[in-house]
C-alpha atoms as a PDB file:
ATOM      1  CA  UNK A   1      27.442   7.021 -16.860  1.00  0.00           C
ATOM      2  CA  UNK A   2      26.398   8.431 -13.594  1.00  0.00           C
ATOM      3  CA  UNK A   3      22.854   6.958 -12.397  1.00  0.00           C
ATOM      4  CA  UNK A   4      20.597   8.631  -9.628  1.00  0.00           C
ATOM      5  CA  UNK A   5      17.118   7.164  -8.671  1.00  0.00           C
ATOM      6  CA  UNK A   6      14.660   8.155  -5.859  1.00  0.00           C
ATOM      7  CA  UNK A   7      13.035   4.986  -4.189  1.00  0.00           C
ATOM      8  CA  UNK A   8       9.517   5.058  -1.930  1.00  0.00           C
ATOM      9  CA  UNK A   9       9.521   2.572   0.420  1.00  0.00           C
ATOM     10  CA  UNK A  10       6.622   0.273   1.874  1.00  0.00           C
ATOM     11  CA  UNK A  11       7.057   2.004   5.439  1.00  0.00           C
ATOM     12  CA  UNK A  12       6.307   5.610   4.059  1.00  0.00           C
ATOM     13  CA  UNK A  13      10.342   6.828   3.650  1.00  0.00           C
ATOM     14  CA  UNK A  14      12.765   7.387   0.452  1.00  0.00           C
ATOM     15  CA  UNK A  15      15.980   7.519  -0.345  1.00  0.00           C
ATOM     16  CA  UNK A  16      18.066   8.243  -3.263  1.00  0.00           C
ATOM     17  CA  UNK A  17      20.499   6.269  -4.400  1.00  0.00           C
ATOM     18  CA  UNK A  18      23.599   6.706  -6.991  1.00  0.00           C
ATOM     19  CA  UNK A  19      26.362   4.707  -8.642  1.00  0.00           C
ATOM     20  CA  UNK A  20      29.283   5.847 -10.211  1.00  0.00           C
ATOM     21  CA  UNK A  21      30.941   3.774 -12.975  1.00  0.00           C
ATOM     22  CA  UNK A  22      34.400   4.283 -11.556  1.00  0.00           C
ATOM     23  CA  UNK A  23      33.098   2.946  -8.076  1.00  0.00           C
ATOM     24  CA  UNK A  24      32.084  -0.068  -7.000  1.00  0.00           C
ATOM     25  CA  UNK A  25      30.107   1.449  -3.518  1.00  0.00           C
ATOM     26  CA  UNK A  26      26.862   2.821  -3.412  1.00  0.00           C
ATOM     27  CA  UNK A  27      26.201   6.216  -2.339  1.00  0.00           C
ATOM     28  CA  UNK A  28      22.890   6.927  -0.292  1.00  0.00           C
ATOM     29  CA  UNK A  29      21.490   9.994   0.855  1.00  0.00           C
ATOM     30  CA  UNK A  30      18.671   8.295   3.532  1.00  0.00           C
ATOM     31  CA  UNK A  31      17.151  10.021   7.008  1.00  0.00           C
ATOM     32  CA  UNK A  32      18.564  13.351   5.857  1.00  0.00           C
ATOM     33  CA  UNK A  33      22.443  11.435   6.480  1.00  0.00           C
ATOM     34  CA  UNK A  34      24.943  10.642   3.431  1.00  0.00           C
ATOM     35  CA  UNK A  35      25.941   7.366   3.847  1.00  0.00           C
ATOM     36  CA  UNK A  36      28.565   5.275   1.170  1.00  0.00           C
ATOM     37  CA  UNK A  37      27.883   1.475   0.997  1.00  0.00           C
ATOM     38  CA  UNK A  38      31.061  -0.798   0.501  1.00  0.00           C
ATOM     39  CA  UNK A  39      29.484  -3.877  -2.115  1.00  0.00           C
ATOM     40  CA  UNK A  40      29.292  -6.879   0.143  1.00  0.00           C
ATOM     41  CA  UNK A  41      29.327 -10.405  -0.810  1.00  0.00           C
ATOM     42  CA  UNK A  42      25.468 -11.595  -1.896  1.00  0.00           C
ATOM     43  CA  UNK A  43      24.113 -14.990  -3.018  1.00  0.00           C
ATOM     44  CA  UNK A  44      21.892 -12.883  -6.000  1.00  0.00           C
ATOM     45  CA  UNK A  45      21.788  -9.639  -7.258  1.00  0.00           C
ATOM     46  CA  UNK A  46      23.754  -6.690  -5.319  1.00  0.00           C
ATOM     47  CA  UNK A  47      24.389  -6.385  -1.290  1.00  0.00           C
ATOM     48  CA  UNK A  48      25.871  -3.279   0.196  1.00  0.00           C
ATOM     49  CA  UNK A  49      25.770  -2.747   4.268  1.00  0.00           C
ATOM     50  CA  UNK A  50      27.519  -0.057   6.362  1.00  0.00           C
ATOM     51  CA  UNK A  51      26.888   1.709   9.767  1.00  0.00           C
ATOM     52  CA  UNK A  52      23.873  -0.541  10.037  1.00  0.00           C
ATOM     53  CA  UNK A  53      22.016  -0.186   6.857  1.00  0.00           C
ATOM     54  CA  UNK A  54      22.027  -2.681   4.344  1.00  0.00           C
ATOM     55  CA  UNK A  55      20.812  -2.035   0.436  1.00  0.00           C
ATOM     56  CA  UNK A  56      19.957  -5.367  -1.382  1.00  0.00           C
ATOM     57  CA  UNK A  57      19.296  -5.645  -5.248  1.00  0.00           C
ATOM     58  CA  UNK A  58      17.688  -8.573  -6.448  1.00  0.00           C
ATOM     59  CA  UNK A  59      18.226  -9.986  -9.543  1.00  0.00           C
ATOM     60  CA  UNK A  60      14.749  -9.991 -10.329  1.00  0.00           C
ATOM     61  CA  UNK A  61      14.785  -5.862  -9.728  1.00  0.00           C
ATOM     62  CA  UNK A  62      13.275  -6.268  -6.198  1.00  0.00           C
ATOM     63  CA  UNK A  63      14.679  -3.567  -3.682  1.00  0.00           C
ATOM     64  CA  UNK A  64      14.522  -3.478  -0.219  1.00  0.00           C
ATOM     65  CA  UNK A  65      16.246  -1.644   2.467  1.00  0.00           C
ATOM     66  CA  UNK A  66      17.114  -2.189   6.414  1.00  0.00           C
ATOM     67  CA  UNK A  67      17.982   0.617   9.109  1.00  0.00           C
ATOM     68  CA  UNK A  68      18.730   0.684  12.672  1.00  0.00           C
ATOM     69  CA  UNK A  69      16.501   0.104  15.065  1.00  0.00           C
ATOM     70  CA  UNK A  70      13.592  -0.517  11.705  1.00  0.00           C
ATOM     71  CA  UNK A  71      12.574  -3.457   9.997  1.00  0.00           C
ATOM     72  CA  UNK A  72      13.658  -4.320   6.496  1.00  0.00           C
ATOM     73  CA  UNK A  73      11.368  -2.747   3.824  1.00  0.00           C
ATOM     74  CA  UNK A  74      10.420  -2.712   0.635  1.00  0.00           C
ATOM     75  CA  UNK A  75      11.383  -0.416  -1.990  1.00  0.00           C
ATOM     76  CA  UNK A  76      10.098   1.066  -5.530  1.00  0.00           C
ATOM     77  CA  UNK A  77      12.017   3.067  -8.152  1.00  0.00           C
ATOM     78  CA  UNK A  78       9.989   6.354  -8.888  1.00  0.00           C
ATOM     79  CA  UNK A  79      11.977   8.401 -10.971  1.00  0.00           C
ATOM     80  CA  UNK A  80      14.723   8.060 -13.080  1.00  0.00           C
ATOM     81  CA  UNK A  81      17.615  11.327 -13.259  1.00  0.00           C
ATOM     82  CA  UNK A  82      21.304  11.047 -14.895  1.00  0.00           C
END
C-alpha cells in the first residue's frame, strides 16, 4: 500500500512525504523541489539523507528533518492520505 502524509514542522515549513512498498527510498516533495531519499544506515528507527537533507524516523514516532543552510527541526504528522 502506497502511504502519503503531510508533516508541519517546528520552524513554520511542511513537507510531504511518501513510501512505496516496492521501494525502499523515500520520496519528498520539500521547498517546492522533489527530492528521493536513498535509506541510510541508522542506530533506531529510519535515516534517509540526499543532496543535503536528511529525514530521520524514530522509533518512538518522533520526526525531524535537516536542510541546507537550516537547522534540524522538528516535525508532526497532520494528515493522513493513501
Amino acid at each position: 500500500m502506497t502511504t502519503f502524509r503531510t508533516y508541519h514542522c517546528a520552524d513554520g515549513s511542511q513537507f510531504i512525504l511518501g513510501f512505496y512498498p516496492y521501494d525502499s527510498r523515500a520520496f519528498v516533495q520539500i521547498d517546492g523541489d522533489e527530492i528521493t531519499l536513498p535509506k541510510r544506515l541508522a542506530i533506531s528507527g529510519a535515516r534517509y539523507s540526499s543532496r543535503g537533507v536528511t529525514l530521520k524516523l524514530t522509533a518512538a514516532g518522533g520526526t525531524t528533518v535537516k536542510r541546507p543552510k537550516r537547522p534540524e527541526t522538528a516535525c508532526d504528522v497532520k494528515n493522513v492520505g493513501l
